[in-house]
Protein backbone atom coordinates (compact mmCIF):
# COMPACT_ATOMS: atom_id res chain seq x y z
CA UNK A 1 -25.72 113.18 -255.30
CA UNK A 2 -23.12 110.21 -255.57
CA UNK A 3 -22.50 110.06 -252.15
CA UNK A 4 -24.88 109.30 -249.12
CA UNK A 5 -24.60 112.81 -247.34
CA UNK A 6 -23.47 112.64 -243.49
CA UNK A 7 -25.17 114.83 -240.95
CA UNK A 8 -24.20 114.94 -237.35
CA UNK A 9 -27.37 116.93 -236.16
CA UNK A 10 -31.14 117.98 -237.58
CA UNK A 11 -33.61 120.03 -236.03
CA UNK A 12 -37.26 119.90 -237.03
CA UNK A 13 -39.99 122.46 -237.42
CA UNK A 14 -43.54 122.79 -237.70
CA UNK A 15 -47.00 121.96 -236.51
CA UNK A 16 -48.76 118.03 -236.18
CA UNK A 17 -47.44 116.53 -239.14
CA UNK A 18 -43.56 117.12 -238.11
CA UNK A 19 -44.66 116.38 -234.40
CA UNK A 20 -45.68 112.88 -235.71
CA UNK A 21 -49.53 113.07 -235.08
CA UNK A 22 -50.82 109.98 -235.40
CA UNK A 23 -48.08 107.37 -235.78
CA UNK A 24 -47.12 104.63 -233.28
CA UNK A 25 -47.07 105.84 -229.39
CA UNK A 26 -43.44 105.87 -228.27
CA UNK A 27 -42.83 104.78 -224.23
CA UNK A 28 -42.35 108.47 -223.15
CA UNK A 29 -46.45 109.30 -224.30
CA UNK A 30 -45.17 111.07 -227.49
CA UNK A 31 -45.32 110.16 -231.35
CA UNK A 32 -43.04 108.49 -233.45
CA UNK A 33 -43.07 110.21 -236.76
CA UNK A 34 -41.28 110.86 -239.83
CA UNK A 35 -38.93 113.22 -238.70
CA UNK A 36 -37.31 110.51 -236.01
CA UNK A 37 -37.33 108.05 -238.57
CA UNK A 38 -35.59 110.19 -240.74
CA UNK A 39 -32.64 110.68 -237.43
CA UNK A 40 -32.68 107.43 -236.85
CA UNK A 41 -31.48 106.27 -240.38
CA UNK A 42 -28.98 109.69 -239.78
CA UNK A 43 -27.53 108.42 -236.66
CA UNK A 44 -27.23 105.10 -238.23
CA UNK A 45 -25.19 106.45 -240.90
CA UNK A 46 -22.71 108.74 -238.89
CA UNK A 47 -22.43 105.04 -236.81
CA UNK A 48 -21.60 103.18 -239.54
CA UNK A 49 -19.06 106.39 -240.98
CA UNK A 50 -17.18 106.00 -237.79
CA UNK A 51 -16.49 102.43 -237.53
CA UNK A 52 -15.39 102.18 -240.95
CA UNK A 53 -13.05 105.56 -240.67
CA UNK A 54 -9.37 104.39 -241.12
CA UNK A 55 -8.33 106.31 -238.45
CA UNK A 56 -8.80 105.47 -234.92
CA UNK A 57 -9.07 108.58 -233.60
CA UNK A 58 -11.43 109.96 -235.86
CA UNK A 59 -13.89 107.11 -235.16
CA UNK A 60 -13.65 107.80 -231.43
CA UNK A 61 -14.19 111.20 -232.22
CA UNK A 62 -17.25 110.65 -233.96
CA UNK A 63 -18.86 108.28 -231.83
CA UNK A 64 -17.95 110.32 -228.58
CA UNK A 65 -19.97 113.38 -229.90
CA UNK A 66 -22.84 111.37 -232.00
CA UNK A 67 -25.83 112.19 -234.24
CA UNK A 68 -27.92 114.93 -232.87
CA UNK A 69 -32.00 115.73 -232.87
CA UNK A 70 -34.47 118.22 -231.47
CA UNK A 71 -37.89 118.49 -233.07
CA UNK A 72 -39.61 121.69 -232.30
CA UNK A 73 -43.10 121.07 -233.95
CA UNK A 74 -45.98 121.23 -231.94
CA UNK A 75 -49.63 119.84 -233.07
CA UNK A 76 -52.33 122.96 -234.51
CA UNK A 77 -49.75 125.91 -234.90
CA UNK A 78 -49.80 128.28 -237.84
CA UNK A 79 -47.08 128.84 -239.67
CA UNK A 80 -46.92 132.98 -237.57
CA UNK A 81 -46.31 130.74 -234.10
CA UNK A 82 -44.41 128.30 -235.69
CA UNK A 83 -41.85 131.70 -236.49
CA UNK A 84 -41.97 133.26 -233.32
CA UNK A 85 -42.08 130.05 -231.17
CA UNK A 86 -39.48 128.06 -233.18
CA UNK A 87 -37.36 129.58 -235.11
CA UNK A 88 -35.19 131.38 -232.39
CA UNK A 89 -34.43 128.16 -231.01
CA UNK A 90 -33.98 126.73 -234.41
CA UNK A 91 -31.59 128.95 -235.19
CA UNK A 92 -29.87 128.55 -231.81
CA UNK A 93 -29.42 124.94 -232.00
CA UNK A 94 -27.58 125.34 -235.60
CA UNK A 95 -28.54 122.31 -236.60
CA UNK A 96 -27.09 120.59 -240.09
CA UNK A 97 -30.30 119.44 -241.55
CA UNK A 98 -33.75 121.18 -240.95
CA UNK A 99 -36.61 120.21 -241.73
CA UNK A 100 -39.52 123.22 -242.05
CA UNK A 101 -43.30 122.28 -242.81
CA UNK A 102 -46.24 124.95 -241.83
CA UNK A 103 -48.95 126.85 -243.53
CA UNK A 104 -50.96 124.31 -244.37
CA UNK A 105 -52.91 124.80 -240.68
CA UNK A 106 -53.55 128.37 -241.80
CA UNK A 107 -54.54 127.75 -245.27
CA UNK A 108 -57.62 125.03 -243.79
CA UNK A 109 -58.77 128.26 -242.08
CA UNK A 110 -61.60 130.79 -243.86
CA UNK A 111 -59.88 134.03 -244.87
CA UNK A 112 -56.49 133.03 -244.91
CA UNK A 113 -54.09 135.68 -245.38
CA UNK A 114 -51.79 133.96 -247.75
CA UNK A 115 -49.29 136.71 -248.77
CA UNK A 116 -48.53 136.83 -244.98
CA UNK A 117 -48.24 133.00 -244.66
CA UNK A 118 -45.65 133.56 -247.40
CA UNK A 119 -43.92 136.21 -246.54
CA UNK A 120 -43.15 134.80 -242.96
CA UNK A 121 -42.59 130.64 -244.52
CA UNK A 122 -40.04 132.84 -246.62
CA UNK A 123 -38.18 134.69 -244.28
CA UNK A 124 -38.27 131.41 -241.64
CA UNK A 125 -36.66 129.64 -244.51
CA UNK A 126 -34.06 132.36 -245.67
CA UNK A 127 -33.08 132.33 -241.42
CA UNK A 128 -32.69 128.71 -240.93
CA UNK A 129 -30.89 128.42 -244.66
CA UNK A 130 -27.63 130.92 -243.69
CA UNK A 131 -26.92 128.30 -240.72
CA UNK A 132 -27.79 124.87 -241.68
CA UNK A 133 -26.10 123.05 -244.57
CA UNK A 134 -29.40 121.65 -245.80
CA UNK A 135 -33.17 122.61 -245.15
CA UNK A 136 -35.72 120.70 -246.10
CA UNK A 137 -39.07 121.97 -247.60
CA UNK A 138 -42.72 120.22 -248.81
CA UNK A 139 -44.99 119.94 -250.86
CA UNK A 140 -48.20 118.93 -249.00
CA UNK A 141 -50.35 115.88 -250.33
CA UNK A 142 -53.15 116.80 -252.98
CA UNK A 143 -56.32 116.83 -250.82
CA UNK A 144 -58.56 117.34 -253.57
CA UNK A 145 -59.30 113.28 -254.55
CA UNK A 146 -59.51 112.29 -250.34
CA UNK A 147 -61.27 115.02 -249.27
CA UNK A 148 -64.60 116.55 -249.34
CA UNK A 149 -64.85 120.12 -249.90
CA UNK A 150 -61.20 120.72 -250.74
CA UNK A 151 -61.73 122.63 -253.62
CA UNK A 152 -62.20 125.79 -251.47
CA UNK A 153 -58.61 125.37 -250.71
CA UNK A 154 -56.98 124.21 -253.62
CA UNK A 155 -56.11 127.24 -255.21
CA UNK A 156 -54.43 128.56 -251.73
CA UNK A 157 -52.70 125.18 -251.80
CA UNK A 158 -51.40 125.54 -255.35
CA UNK A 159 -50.21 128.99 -254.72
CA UNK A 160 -48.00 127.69 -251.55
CA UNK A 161 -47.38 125.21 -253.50
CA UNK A 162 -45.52 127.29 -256.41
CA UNK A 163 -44.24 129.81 -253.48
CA UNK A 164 -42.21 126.67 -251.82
CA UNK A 165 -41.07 125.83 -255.74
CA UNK A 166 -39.82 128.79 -255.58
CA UNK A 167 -37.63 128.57 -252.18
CA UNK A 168 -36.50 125.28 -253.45
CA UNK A 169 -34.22 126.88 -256.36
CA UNK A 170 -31.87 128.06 -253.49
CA UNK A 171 -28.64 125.86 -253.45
CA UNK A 172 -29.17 124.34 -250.35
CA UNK A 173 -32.67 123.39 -250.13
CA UNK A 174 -34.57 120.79 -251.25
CA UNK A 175 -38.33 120.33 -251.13
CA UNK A 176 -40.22 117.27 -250.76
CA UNK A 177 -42.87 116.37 -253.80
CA UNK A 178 -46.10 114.41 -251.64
CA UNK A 179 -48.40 116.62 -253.76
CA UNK A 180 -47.71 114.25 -257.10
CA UNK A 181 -48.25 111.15 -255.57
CA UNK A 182 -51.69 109.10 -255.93
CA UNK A 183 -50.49 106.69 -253.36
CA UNK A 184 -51.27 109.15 -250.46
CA UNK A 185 -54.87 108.85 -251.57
CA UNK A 186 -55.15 105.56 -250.00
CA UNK A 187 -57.02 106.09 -246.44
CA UNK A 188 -54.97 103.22 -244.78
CA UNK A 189 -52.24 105.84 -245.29
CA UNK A 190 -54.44 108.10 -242.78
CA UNK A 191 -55.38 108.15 -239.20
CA UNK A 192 -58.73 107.71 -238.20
CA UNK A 193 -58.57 111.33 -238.02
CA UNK A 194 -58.21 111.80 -241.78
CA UNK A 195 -55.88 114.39 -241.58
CA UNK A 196 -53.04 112.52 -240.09
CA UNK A 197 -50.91 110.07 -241.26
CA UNK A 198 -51.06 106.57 -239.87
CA UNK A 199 -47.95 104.78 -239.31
CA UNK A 200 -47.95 104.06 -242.76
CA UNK A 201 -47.72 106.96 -244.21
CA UNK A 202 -45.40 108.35 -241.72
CA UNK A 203 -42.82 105.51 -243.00
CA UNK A 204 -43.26 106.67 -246.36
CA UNK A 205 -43.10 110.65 -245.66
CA UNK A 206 -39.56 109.57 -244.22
CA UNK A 207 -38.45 107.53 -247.24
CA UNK A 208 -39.20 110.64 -249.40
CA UNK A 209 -37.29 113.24 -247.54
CA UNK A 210 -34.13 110.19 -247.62
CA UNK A 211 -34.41 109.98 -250.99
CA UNK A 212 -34.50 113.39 -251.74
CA UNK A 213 -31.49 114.16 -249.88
CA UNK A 214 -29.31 111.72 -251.31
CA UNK A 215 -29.86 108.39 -249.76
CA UNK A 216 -30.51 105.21 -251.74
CA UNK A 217 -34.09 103.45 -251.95
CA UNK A 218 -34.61 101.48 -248.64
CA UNK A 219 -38.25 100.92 -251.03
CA UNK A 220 -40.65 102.75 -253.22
CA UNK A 221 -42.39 105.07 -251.23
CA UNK A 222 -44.63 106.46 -254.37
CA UNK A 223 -45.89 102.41 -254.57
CA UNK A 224 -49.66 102.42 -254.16
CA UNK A 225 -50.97 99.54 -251.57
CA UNK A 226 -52.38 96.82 -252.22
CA UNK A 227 -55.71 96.41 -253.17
CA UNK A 228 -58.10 96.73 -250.09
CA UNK A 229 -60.81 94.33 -249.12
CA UNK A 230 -64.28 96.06 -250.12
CA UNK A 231 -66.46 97.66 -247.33
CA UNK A 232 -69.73 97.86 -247.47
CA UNK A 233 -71.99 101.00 -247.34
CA UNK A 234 -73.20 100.12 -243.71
CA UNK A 235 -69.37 100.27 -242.31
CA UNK A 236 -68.41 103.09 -244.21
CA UNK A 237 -71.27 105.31 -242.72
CA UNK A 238 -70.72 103.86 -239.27
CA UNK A 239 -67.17 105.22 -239.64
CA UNK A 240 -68.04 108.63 -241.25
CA UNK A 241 -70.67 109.54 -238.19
CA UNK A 242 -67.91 107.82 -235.61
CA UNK A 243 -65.38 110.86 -237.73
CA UNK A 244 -67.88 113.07 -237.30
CA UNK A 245 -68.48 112.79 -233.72
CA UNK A 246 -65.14 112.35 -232.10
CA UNK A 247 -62.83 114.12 -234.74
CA UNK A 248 -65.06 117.18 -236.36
CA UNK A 249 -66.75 118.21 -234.12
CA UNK A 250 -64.09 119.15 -231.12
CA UNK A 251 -61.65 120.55 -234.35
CA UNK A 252 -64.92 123.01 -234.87
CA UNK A 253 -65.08 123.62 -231.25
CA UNK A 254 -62.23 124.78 -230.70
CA UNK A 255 -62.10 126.73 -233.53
CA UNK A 256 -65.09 128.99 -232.44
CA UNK A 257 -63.43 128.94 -229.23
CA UNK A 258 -59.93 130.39 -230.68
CA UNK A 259 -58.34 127.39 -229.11
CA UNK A 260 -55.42 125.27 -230.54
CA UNK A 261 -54.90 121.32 -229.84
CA UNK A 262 -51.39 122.99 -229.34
CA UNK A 263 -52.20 125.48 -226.74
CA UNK A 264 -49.80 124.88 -223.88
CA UNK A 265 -48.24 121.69 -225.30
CA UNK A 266 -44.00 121.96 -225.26
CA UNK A 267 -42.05 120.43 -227.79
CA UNK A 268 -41.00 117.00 -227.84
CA UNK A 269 -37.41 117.31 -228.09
CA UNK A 270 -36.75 121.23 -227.36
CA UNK A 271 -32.93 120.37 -227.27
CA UNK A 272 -30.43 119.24 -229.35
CA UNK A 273 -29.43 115.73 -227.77
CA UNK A 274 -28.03 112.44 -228.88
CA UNK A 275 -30.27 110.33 -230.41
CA UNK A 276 -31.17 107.61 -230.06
CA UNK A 277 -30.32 108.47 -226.22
């Protein structure tokens, strides 16, 4: 693009990683996130369009109505609830920019149903697309050199992968690349989770989807860290039993349970309000 694109709204959709799980805590109890870093550099640039507009009256105009956010995502939903929970009120909200990210929850699950999880990513997509100017799409990071026992789900992963490629050929949609960068490999990039980025990589997930839409480099997001100080065997098996205990463990629970860390949880911003408030 030659110009730095100017949205007055975005809505986001999705599950944890749109929700923001496990960046900084904001005052109200929820996560920051990529997606309101992403409106925040928005709503600076509509600012910054209206008090340089020539015209008076078209800078008042633009400051009286504002940039514009709701993020729908909630934490654990498959990409089915994320289409019948969200993307009504998507829709409703007619947001400029949306941002869509889901499937990945149902692909971590044994007997996935992937032609399902693609036909309903697709027709989310093609729903939001004839209403907002641009959507937004991803790639998901490669799991396969972080992760053990990934390779059961690589092959779902790649086929998502390709199916998203695919959506992305549509004029007004652009996806996202995590997958091809080894940075994301880096577990200070992670929450102690592991399957959650830390602030870290929350500020970089943001950069991307800037730079993909248009906006020049605020830094290199595909930079690797710097080299970490070593940690001894002793540490790293305290931490993989702490993991074990207090992150595994309940996501296996609930799991034989049929329960969701997303059961009953509302969105964080269910409406389409100025922002910052």
């Amino acid at each position: 693009m030659n110009e730095t694109p100017l949205f007055r709204s975005m809505v986001a959709l999705g599950d944890s990683f749109t929700e923001g799980m496990c960046d900084q805590l904001l005052p109200d109890g929820h996560y920051r996130g990529w997606a309101d870093r992403v409106a925040e550099r928005l709503a600076a640039e509509l600012a910054d369009a209206a008090d340089a507009a020539d015209a008076a009256d078209a800078a008042d105009a633009a400051d009286a109505a504002g940039f514009r956010y709701a993020n729908l995502a909630v934490r654990g939903k498959l990409i089915g609830q994320i289409a019948d929970e969200q993307g009504d009120a998507a829709v409703a909200l007619d947001g400029e920019l949306v941002t869509l990210a889901g499937g990945l929850n149902d692909v971590m699950r044994p007997g996935c149903d992937l032609a399902h999880v693609e036909r309903t990513l697709g027709a989310l997509a093609e729903r939001l697309g004839r209403r907002a100017r641009r959507v937004v799409l991803f790639y998901s990071v490669d799991p396969s050199r972080r992760m053990r026992g990934s390779a059961r789900i690589m092959p779902q992963i790649l086929r998502l992968q390709r199916f998203v490629g695919e959506l992305g050929e549509r004029d007004n949609v652009t996806v996202v690349d995590l997958f091809h960068v080894p940075a994301f490999d880096d577990p200070r990039m992670w929450a102690e989770d592991r399957l959650h980025f830390s602030a870290e990589g929350h500020r970089r997930v943001a950069e991307a989807v800037l730079q993909s839409l248009g906006f020049p480099p605020a830094f290199d997001w595909r930079e690797p860290l710097p080299p970490a100080p070593a940690v001894s065997r002793a540490v790293r098996l305290r931490a993989d039993l702490r993991w074990l205990r207090i992150h595994v463990w309940p996501w296996v629970l609930r799991r034989l349970t049929g329960r969701s860390s997303g059961d009953g949880r509302p969105a964080k911003r269910p409406t389409l309000d100025r922002f910052p408030a």
